[in-house]
C-alpha atoms as a PDB file:
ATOM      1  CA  UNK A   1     -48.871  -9.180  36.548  1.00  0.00           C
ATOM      2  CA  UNK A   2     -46.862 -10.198  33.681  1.00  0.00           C
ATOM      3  CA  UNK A   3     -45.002 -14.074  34.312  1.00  0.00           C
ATOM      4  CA  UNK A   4     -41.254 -13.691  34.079  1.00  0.00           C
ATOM      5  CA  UNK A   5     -39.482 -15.391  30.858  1.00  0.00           C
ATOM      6  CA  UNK A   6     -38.342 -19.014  30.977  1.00  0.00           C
ATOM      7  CA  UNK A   7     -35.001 -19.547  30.209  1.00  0.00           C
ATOM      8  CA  UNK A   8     -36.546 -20.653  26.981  1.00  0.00           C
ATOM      9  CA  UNK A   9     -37.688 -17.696  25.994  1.00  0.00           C
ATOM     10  CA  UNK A  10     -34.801 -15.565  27.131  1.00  0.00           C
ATOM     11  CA  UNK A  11     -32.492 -14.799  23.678  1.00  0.00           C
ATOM     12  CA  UNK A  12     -28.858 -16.248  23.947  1.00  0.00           C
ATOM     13  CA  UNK A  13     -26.296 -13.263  23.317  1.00  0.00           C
ATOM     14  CA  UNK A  14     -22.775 -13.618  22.585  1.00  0.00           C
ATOM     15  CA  UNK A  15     -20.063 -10.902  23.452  1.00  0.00           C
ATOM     16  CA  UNK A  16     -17.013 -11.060  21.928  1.00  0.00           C
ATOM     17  CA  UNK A  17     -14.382  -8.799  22.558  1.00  0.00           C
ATOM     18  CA  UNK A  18     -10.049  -8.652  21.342  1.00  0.00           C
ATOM     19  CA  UNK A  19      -8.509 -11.283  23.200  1.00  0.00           C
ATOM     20  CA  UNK A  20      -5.544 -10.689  25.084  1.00  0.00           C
ATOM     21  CA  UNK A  21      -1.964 -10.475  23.050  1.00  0.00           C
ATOM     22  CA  UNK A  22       1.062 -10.542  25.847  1.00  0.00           C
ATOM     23  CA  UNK A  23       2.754  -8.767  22.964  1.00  0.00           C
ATOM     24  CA  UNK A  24       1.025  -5.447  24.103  1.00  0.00           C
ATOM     25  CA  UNK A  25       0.062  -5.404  27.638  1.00  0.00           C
ATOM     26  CA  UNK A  26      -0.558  -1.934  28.403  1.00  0.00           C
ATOM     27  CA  UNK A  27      -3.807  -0.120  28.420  1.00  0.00           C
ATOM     28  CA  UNK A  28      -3.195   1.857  25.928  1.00  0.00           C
ATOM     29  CA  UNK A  29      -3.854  -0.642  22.620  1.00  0.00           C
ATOM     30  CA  UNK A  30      -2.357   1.898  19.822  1.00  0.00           C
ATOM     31  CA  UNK A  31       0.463  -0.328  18.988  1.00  0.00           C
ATOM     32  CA  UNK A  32      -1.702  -3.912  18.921  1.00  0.00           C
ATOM     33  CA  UNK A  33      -4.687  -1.573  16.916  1.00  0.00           C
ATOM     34  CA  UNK A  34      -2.047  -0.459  13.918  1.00  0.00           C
ATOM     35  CA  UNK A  35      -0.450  -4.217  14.281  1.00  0.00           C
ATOM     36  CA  UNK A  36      -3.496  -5.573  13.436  1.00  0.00           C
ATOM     37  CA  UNK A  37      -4.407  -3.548  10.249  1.00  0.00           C
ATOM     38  CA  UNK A  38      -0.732  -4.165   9.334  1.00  0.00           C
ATOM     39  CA  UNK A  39      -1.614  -8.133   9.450  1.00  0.00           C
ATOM     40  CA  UNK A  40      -4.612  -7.542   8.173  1.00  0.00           C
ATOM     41  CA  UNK A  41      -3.590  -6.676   4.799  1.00  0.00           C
ATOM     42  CA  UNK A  42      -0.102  -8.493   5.132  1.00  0.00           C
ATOM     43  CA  UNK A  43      -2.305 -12.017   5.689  1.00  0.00           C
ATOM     44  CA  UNK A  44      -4.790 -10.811   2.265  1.00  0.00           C
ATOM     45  CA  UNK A  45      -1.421  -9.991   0.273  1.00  0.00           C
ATOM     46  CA  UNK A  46      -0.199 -13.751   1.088  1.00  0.00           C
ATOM     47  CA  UNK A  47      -3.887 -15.308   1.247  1.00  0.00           C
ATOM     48  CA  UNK A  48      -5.922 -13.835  -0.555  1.00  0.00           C
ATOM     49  CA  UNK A  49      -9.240 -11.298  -0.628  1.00  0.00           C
ATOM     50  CA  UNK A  50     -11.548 -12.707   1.835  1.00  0.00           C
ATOM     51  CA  UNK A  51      -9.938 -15.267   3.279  1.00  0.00           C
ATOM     52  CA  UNK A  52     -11.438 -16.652   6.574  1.00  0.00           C
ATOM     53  CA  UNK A  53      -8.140 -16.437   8.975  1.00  0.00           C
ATOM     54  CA  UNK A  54      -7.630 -13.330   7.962  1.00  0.00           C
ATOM     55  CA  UNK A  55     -11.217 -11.843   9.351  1.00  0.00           C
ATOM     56  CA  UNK A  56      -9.175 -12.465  13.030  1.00  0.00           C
ATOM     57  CA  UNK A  57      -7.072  -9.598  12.090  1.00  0.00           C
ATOM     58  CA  UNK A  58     -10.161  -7.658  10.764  1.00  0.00           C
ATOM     59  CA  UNK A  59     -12.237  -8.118  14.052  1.00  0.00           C
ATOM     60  CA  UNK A  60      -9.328  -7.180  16.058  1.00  0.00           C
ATOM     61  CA  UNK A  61      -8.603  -3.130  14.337  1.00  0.00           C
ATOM     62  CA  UNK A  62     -12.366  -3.052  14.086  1.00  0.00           C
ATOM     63  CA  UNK A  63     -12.471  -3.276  17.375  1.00  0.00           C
ATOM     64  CA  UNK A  64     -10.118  -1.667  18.744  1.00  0.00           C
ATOM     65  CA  UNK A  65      -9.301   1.506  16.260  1.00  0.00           C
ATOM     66  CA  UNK A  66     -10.895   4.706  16.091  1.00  0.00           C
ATOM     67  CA  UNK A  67     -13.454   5.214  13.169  1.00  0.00           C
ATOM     68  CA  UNK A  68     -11.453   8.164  12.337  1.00  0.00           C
ATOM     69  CA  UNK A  69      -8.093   6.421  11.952  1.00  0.00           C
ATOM     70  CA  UNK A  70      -9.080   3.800  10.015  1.00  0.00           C
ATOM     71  CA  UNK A  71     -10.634   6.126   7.148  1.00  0.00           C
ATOM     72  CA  UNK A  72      -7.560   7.823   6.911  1.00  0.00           C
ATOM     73  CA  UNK A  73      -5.423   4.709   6.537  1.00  0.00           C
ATOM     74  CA  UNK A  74      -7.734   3.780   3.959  1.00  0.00           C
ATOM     75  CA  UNK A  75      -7.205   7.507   2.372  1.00  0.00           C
ATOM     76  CA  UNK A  76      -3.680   6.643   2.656  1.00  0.00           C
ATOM     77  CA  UNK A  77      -3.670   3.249   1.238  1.00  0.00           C
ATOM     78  CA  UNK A  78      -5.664   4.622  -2.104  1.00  0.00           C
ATOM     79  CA  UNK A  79      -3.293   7.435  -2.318  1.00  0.00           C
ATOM     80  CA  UNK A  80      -0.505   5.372  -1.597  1.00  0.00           C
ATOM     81  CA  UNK A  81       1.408   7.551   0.959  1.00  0.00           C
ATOM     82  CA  UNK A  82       0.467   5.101   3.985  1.00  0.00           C
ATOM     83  CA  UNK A  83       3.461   4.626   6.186  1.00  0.00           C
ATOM     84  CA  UNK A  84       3.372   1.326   6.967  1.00  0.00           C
ATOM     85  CA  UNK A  85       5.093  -1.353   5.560  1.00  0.00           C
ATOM     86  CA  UNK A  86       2.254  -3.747   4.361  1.00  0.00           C
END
């Protein structure tokens, strides 16, 4: 029989996950998703590429946007016909 791990031994994981925003506190999380691409690019435009608060905003669509959407905003952005206001 195998010993069981020591704490030691046991790999530390962290979870992270979108923090709450009273701003949009129903389950459905369209609104705070497209919010936070808007803000995404809005904090770059004022910013700068890459800067570090901005990767908040980045996290937050990543996580909570469908794959699908967020290649077509992209589409959208290139082509610019994307309807936000950015």
């Amino acid at each position: 029989m195998t010993p069981k791990p020591t704490e030691t031994e046991v790999p530390a994981i962290e979870i992270k996950a979108t923090p709450f925003d009273p701003r949009f506190p129903n389950t459905n999380q369209t609104k705070h998703c497209f919010q936070s691409y808007l803000d995404f690019y809005r904090c770059e435009k004022v910013k700068g590429e890459g800067d570090s608060v901005c990767k908040y905003f980045k996290d937050v669509y990543t996580d909570l946007c469908p794959s699908v959407w967020l290649e077509k905003w992209e589409t959208q952005r290139a082509e610019g016909t994307f309807p936000g206001r950015i």
